[in-house]
N, C-alpha and C. Protein backbone atom coordinates (compact mmCIF):
# COMPACT_ATOMS: atom_id res chain seq x y z
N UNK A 1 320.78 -20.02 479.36
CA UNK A 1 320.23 -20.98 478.39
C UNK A 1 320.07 -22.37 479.01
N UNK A 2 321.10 -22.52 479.90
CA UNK A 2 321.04 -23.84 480.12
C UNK A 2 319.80 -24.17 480.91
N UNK A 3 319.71 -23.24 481.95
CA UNK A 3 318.59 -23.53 482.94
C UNK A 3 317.10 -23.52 482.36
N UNK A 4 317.19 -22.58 481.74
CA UNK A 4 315.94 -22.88 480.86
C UNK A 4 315.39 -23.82 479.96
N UNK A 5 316.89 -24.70 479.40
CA UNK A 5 316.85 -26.15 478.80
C UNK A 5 316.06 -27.37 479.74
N UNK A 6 317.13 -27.09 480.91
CA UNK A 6 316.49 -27.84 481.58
C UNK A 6 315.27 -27.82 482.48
N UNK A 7 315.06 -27.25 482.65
CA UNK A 7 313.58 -26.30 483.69
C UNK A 7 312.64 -27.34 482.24
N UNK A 8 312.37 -26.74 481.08
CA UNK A 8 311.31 -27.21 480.24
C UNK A 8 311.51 -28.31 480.12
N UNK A 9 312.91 -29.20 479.98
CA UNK A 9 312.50 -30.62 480.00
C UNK A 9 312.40 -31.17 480.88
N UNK A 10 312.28 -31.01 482.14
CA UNK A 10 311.49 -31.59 483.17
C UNK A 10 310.02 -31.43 483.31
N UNK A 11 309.59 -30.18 482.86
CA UNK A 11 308.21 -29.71 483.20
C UNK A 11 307.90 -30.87 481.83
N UNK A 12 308.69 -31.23 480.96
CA UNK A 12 307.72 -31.98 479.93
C UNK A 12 308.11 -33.39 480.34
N UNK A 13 309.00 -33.97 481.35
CA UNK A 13 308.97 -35.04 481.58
C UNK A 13 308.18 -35.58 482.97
N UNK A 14 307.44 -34.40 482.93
CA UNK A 14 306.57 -34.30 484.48
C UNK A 14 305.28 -34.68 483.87
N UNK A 15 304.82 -34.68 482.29
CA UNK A 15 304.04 -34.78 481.46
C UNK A 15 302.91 -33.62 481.51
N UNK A 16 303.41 -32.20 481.59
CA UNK A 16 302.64 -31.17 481.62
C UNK A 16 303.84 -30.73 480.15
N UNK A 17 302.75 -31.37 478.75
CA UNK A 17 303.80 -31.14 477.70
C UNK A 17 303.41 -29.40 477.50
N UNK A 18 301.83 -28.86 477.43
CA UNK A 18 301.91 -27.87 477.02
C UNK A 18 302.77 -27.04 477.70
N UNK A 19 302.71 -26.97 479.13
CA UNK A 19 303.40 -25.80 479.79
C UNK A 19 305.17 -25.83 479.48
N UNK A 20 305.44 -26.92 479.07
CA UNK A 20 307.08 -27.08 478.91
C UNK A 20 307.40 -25.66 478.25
N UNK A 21 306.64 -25.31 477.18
CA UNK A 21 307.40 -24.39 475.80
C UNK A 21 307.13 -23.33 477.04
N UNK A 22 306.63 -22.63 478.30
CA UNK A 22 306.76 -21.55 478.62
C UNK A 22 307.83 -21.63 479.21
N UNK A 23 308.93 -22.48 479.62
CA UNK A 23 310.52 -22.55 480.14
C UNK A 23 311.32 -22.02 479.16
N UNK A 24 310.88 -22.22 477.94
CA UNK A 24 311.94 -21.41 477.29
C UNK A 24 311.76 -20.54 476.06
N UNK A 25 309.90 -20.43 475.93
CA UNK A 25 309.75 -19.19 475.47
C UNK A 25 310.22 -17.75 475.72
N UNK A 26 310.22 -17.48 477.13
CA UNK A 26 311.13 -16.07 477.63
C UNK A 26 312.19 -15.80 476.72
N UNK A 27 313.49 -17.03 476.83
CA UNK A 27 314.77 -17.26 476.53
C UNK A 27 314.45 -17.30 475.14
N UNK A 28 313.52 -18.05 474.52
CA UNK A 28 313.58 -18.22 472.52
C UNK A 28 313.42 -16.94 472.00
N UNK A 29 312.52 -15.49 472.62
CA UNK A 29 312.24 -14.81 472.19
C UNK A 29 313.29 -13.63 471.85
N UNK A 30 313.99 -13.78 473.15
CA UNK A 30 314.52 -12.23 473.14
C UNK A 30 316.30 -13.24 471.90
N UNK A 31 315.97 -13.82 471.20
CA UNK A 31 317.31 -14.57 470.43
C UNK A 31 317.34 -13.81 469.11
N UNK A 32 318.38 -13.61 468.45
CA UNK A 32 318.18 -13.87 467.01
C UNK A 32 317.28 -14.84 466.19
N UNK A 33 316.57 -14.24 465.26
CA UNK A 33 316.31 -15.34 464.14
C UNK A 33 317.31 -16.33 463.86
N UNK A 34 317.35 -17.63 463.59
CA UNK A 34 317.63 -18.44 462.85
C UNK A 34 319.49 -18.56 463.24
N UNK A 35 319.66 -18.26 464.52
CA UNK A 35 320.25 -18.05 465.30
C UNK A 35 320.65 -20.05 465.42
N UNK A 36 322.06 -20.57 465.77
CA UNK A 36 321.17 -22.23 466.14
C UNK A 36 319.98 -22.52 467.65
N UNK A 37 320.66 -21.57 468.61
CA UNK A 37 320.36 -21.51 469.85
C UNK A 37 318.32 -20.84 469.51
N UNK A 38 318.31 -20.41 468.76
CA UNK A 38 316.78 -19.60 468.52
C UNK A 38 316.16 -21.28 467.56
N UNK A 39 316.96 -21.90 466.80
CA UNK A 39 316.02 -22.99 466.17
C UNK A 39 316.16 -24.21 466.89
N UNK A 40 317.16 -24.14 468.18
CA UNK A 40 316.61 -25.60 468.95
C UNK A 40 316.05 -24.85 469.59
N UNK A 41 315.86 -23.77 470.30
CA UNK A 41 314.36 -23.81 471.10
C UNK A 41 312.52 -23.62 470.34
N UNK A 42 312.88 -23.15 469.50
CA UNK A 42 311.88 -23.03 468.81
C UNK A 42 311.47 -24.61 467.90
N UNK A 43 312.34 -25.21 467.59
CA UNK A 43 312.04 -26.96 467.48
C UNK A 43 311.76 -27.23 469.03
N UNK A 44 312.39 -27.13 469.81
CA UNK A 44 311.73 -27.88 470.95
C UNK A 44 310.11 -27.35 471.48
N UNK A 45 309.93 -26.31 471.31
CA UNK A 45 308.79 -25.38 471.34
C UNK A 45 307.63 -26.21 470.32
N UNK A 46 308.20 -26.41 469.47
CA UNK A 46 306.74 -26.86 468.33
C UNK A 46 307.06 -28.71 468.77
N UNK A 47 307.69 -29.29 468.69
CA UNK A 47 308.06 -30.89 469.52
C UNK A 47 307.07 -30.81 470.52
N UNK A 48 307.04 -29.83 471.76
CA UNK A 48 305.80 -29.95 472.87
C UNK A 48 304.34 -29.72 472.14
N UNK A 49 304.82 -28.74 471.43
CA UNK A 49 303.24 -28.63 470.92
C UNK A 49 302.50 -29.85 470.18
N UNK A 50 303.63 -30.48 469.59
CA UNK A 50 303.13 -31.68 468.72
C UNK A 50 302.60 -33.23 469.27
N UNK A 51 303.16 -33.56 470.91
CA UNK A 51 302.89 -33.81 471.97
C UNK A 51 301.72 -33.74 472.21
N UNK A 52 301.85 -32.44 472.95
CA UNK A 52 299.99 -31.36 473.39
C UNK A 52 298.87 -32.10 471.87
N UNK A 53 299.20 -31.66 471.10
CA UNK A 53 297.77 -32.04 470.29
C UNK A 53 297.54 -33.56 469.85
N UNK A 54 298.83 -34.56 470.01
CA UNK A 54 298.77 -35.62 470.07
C UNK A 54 297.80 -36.38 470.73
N UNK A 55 298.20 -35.84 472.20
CA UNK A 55 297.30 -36.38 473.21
C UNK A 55 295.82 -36.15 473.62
N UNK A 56 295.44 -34.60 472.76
CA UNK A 56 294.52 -34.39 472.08
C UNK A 56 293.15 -34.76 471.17
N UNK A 57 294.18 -35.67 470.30
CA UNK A 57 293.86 -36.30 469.13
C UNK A 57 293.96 -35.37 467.84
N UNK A 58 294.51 -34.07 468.28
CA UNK A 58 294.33 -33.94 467.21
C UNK A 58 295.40 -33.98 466.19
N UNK A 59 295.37 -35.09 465.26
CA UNK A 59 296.70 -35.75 464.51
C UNK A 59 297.07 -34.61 463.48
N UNK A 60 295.81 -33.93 462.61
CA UNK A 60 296.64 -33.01 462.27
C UNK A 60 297.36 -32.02 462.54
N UNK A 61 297.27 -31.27 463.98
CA UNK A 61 298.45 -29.98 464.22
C UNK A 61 299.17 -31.16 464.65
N UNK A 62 298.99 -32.18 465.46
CA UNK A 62 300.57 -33.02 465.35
C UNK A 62 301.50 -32.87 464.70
N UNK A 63 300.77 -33.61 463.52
CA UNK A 63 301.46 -34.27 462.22
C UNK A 63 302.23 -32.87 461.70
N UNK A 64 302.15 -31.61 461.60
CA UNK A 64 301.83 -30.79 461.58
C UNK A 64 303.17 -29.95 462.04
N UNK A 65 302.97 -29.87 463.56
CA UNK A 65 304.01 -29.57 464.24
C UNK A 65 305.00 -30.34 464.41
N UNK A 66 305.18 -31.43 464.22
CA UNK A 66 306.14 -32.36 464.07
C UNK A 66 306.97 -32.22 463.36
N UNK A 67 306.49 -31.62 461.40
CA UNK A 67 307.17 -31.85 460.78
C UNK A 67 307.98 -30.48 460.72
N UNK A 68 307.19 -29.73 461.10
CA UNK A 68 307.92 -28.39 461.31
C UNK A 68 308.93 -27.99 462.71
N UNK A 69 309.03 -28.93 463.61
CA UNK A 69 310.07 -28.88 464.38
C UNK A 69 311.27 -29.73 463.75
N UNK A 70 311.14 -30.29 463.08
CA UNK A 70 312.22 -30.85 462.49
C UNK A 70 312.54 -30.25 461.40
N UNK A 71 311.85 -29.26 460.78
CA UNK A 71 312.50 -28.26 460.06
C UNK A 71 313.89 -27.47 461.01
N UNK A 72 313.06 -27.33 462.11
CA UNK A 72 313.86 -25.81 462.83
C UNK A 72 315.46 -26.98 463.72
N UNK A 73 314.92 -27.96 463.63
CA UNK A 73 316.12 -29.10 464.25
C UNK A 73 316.76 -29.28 463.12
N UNK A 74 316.81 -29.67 462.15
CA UNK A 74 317.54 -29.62 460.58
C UNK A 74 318.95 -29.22 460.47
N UNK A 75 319.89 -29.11 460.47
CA UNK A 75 321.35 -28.79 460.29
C UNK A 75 321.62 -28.46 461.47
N UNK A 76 321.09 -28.91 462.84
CA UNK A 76 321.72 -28.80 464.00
C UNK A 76 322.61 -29.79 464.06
N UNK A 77 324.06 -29.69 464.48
CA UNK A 77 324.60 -31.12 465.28
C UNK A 77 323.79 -32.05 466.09
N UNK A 78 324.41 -33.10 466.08
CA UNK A 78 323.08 -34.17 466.48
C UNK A 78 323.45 -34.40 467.93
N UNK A 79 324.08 -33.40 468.74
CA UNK A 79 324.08 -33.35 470.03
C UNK A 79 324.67 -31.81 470.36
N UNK A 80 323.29 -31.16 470.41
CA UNK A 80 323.46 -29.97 470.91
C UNK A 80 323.43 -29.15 472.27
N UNK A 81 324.22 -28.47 472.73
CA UNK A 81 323.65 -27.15 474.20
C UNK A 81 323.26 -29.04 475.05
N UNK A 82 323.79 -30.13 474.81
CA UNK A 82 323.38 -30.69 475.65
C UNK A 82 321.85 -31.87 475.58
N UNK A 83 321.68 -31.77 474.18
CA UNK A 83 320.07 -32.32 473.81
C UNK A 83 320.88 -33.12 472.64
N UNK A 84 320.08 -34.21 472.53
CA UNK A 84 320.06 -35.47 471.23
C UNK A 84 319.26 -34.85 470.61
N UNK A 85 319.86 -33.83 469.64
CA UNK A 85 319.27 -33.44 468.84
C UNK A 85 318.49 -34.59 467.36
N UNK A 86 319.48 -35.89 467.70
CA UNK A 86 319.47 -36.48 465.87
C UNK A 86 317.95 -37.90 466.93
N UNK A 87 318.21 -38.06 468.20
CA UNK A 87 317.12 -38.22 468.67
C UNK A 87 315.58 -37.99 468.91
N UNK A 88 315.97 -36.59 468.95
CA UNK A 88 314.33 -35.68 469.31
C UNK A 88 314.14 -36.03 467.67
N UNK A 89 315.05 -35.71 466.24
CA UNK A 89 314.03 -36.01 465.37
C UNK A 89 314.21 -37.14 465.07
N UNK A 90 314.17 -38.26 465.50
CA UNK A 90 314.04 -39.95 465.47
C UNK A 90 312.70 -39.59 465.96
N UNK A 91 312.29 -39.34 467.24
CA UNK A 91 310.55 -39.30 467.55
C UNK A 91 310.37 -38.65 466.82
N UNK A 92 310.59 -37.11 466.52
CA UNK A 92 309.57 -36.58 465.20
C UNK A 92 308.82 -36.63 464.18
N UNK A 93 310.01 -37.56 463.33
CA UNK A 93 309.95 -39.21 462.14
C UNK A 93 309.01 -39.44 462.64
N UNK A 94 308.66 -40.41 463.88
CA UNK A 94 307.71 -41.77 463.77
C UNK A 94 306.31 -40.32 464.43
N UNK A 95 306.65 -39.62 464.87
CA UNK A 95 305.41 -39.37 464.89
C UNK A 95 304.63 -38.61 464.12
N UNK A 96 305.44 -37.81 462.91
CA UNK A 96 304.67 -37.98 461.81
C UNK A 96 304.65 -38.92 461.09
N UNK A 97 304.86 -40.05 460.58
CA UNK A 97 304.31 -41.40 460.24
C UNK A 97 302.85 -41.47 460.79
N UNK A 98 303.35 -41.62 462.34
CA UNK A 98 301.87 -42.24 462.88
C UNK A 98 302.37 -41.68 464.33
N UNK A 99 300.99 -40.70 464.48
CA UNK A 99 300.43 -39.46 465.89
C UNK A 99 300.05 -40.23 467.13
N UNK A 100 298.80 -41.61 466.45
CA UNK A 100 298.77 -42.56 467.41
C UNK A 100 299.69 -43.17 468.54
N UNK A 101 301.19 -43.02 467.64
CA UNK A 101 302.26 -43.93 468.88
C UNK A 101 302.36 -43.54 469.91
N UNK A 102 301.86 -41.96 470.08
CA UNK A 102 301.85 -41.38 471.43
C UNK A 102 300.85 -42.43 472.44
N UNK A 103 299.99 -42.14 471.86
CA UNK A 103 298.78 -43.44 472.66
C UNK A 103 299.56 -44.83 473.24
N UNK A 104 300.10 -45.37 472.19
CA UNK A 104 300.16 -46.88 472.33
C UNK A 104 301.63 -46.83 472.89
N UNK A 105 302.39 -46.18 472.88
CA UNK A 105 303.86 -46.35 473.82
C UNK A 105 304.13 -44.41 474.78
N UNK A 106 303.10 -43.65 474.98
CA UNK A 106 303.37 -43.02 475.88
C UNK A 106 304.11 -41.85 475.28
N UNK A 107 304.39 -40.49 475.83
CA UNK A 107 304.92 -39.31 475.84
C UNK A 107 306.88 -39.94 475.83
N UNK A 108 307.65 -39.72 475.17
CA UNK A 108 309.33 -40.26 475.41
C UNK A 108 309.88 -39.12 475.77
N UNK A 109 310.55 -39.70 477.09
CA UNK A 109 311.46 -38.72 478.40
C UNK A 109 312.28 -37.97 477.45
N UNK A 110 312.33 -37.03 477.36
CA UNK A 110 313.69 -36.10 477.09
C UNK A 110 314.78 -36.09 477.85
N UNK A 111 316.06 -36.15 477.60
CA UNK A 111 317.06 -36.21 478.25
C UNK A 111 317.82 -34.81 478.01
N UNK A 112 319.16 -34.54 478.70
CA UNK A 112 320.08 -33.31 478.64
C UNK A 112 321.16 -34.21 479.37
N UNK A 113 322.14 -33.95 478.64
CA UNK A 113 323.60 -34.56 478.88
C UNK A 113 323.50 -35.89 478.78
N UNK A 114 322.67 -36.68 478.57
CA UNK A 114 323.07 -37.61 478.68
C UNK A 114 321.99 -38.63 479.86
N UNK A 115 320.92 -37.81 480.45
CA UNK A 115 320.47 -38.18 481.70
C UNK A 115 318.80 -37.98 481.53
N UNK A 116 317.78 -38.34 481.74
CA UNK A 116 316.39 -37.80 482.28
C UNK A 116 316.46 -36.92 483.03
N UNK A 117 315.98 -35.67 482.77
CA UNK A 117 315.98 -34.78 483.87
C UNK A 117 314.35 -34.95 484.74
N UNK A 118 314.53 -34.89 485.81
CA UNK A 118 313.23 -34.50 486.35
C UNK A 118 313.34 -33.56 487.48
N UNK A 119 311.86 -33.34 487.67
CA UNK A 119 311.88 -31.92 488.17
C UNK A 119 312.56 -31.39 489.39
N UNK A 120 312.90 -32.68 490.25
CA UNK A 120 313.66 -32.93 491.76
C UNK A 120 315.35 -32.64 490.74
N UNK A 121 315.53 -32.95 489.86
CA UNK A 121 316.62 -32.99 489.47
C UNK A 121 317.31 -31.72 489.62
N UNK A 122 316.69 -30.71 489.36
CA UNK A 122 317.12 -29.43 488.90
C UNK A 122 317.78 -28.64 489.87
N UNK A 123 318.80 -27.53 489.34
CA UNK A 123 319.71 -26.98 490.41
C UNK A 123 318.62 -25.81 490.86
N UNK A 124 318.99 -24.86 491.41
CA UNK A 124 318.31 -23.71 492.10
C UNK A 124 317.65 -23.13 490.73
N UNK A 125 318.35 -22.05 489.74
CA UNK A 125 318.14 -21.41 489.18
C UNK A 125 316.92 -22.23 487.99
N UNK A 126 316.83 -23.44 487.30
CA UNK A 126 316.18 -24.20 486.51
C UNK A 126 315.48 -24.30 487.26
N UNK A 127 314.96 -24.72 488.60
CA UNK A 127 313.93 -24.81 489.46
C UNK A 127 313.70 -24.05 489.50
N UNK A 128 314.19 -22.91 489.43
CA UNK A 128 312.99 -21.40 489.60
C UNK A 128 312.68 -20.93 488.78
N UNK A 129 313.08 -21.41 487.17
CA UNK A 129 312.33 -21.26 485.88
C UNK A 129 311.11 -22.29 485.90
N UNK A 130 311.41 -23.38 486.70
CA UNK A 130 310.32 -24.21 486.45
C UNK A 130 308.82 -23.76 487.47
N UNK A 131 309.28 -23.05 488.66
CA UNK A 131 308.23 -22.33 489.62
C UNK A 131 307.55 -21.53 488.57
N UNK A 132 308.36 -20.68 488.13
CA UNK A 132 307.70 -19.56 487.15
C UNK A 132 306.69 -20.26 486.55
N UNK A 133 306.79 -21.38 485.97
CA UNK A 133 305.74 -21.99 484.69
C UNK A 133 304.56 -22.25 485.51
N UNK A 134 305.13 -23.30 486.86
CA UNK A 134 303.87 -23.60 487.44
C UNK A 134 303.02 -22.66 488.13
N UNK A 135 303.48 -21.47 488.98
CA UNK A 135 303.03 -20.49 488.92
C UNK A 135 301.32 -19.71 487.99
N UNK A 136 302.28 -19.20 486.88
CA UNK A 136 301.62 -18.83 485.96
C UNK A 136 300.09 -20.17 485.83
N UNK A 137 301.07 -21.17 485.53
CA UNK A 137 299.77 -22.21 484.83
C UNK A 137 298.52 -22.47 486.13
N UNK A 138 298.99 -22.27 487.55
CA UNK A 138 298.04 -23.09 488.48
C UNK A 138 297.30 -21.90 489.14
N UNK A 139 297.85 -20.88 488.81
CA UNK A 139 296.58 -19.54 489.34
C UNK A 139 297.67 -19.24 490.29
N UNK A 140 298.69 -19.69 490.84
CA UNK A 140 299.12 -18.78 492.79
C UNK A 140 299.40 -17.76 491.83
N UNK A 141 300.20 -16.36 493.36
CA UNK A 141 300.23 -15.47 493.25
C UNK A 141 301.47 -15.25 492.49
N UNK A 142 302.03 -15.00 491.58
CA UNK A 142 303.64 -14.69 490.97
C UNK A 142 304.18 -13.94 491.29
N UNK A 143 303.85 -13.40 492.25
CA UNK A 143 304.51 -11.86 493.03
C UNK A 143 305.31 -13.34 493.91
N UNK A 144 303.98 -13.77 495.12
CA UNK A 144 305.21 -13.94 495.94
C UNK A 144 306.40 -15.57 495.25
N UNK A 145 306.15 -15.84 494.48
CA UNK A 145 307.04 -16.62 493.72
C UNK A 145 308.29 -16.13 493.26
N UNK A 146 307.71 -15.11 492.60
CA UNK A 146 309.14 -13.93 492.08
C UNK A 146 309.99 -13.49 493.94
N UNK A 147 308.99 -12.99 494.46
CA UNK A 147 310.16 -12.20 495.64
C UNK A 147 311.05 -13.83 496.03
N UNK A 148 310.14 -14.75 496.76
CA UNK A 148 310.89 -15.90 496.96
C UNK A 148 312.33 -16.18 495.94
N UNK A 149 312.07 -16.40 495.18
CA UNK A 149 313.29 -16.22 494.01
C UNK A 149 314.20 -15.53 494.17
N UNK A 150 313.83 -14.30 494.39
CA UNK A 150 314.69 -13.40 494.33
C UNK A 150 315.76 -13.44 496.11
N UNK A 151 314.94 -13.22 496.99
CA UNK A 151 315.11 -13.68 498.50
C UNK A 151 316.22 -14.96 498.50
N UNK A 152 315.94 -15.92 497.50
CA UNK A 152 316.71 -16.74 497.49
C UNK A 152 318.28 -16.94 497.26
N UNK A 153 317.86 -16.20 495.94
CA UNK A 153 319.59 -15.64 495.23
C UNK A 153 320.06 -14.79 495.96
N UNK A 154 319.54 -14.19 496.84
CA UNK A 154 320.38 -13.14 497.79
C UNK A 154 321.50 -14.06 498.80
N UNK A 155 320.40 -15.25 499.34
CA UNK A 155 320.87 -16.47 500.11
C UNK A 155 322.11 -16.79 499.67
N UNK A 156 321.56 -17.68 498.17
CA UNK A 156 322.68 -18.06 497.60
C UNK A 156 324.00 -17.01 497.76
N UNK A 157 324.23 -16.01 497.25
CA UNK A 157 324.63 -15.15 496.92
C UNK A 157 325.75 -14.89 498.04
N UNK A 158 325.24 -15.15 498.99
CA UNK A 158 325.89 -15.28 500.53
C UNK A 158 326.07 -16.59 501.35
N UNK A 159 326.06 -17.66 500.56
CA UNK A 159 326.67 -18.81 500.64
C UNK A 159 325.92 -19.69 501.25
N UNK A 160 324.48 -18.64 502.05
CA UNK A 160 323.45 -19.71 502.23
C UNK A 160 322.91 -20.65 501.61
N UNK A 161 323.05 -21.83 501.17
CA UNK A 161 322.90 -22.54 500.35
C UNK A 161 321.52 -23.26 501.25
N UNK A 162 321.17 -23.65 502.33
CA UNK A 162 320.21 -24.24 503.13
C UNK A 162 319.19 -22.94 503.38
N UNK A 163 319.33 -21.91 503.15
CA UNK A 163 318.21 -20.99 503.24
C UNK A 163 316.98 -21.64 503.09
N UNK A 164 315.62 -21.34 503.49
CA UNK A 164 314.42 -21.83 503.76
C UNK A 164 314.12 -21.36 502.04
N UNK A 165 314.26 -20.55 501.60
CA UNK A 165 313.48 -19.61 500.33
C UNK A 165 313.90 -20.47 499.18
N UNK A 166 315.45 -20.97 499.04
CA UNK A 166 316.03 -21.71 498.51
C UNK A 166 315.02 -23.18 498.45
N UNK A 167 314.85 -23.67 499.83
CA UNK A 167 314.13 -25.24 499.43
C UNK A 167 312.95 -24.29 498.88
N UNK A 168 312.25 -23.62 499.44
CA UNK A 168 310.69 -23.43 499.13
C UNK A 168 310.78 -23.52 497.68
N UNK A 169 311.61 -22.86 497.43
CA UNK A 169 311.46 -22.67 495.96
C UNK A 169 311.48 -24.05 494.79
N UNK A 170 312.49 -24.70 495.47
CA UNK A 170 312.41 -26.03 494.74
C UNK A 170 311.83 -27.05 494.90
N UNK A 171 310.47 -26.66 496.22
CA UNK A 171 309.69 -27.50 496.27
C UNK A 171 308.69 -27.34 495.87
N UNK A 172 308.42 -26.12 495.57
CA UNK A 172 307.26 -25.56 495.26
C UNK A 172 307.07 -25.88 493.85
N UNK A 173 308.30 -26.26 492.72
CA UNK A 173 308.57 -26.90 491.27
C UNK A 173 308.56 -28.23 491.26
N UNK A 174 309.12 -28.83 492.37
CA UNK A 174 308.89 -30.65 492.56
C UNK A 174 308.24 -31.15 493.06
N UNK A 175 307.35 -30.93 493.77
CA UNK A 175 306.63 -31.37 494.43
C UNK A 175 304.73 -31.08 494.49
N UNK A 176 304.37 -31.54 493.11
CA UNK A 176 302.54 -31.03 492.44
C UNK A 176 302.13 -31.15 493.64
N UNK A 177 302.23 -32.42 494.26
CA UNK A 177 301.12 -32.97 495.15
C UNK A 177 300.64 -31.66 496.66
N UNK A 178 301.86 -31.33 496.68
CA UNK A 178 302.14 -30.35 497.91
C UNK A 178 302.37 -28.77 497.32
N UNK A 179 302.24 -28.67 496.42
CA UNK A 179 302.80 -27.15 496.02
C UNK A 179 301.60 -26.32 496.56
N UNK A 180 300.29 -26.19 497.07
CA UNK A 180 299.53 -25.41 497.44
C UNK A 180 300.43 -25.11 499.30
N UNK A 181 300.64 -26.06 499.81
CA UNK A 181 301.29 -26.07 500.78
C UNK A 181 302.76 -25.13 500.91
N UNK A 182 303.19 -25.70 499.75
CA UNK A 182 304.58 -25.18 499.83
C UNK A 182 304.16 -23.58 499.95
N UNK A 183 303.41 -22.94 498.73
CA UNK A 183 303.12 -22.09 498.14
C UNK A 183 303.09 -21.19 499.43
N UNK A 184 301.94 -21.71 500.38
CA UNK A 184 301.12 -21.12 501.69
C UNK A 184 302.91 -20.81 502.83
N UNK A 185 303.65 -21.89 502.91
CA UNK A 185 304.56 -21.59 503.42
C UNK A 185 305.71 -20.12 502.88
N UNK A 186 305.50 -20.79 501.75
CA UNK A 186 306.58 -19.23 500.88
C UNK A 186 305.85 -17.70 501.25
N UNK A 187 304.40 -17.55 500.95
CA UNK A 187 303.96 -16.62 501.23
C UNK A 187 304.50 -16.10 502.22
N UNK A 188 304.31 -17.30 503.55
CA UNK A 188 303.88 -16.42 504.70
C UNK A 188 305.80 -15.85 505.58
N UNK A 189 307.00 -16.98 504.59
CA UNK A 189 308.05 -16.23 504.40
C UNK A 189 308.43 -15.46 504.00
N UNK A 190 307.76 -15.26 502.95
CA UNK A 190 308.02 -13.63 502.45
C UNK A 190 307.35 -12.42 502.85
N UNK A 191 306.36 -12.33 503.58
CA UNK A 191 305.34 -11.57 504.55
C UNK A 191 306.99 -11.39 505.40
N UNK A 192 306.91 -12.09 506.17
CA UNK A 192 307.72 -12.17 507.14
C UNK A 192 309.18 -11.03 506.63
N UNK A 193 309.44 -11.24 505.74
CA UNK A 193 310.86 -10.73 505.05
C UNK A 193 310.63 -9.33 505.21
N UNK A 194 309.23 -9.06 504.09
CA UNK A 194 309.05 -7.77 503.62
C UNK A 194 308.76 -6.93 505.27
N UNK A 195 307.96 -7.81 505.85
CA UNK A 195 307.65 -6.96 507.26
C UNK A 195 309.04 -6.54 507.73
N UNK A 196 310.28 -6.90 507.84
CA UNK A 196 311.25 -7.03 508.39
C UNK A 196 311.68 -5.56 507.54
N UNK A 197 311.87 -5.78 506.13
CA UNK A 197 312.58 -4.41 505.68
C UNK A 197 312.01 -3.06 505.68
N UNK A 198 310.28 -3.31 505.55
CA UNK A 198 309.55 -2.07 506.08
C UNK A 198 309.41 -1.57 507.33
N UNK A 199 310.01 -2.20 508.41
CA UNK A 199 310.62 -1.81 509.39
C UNK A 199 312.20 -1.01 509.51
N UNK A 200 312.92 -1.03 508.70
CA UNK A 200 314.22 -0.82 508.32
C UNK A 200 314.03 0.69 507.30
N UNK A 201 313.04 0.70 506.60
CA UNK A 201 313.26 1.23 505.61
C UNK A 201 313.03 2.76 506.26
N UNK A 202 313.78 3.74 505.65
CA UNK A 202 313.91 5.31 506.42
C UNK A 202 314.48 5.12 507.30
N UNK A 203 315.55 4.35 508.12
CA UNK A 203 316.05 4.56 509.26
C UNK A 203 317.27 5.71 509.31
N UNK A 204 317.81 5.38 507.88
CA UNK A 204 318.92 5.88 507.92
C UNK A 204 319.27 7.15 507.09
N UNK A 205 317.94 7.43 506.61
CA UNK A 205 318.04 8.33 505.74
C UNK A 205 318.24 9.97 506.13
């Protein structure tokens, strides 16, 4: 849960509001109904959306989604899993009042614990929820994103903590300007990997 908290509020403090809700759509879905953990992600889910059409213009699904994420935020503690919950609906408030404020004072950072997260921020695993999003949203391949990932946690797993698959991966989530680069590098590490075990594979059988 957590990583997925944070993975989406970076991708929405990176100001890619639509893609935020795919960090923790995966995680909202497979929840109970009305669950608390199923209505702060699903308030935070309609909060991006209300964002997204803000900037849009279009004030009514704003206005719209606004008021209905603060339905699903509603009898949460006002500091939840790590989120200002009694915060997120302080913006909700003013932005159903008025959709415009997005315009005239900007998209407002989401925090977790206490902090701005951004996308450099993130540990391994939230960075590789956040690859996933960008992934999907920018066309690369999600195969070799997923093996990288996976290649990685093996690293981890074995205390490699400086593994190459490990940065790729979290650069390939922090770094827009370069992620076609990064991307081209991960590939051609994971080429490299897979060549290595299809060499291996039947030896011993």
């Amino acid at each position: 849960m957590r990583e997925h908290l944070r993975a989406g509020i970076a991708v929405f403090n990176a100001g890619d509001f639509h893609d935020a809700h795919d960090a923790w759509e995966d995680r909202w879905l497979d929840l109970e109904s009305d669950t608390d953990d199923e209505r702060l992600l699903h308030g935070l889910i309609q909060f991006t959306g209300a964002v997204h059409h803000g900037y849009g213009r279009n004030w009514t699904g704003c206005v719209g989604l606004a008021e209905s994420a603060d339905e699903y935020l509603s009898g949460l503690p006002d500091d939840y899993r790590g989120i200002d919950v009694a915060r997120v609906r302080r913006i909700l408030a003013g932005i159903s009042r008025d959709p415009e404020v997005l315009y005239r004072r900007g998209a407002p950072l989401l925090t977790h614990e206490g902090a701005h997260v951004l996308l450099e921020d993130l540990d391994f695993e939230a960075a590789a929820v956040a690859a996933g999003v960008y992934a999907e949203r920018e066309g690369y391949d999600e195969t070799v994103v997923d093996r990288g990932v996976a290649y990685a946690r093996d690293a981890l797993a074995d205390g490699l903590e400086n593994s190459r698959f490990v940065h790729l991966v979290r650069d390939f989530a922090a770094d827009p300007a370069n992620r076609g680069i990064v991307h081209q590098r991960l590939a051609g590490h994971v080429e490299q990997r897979r060549h290595r075990e299809r060499d291996v594979e039947g030896l011993f059988d």
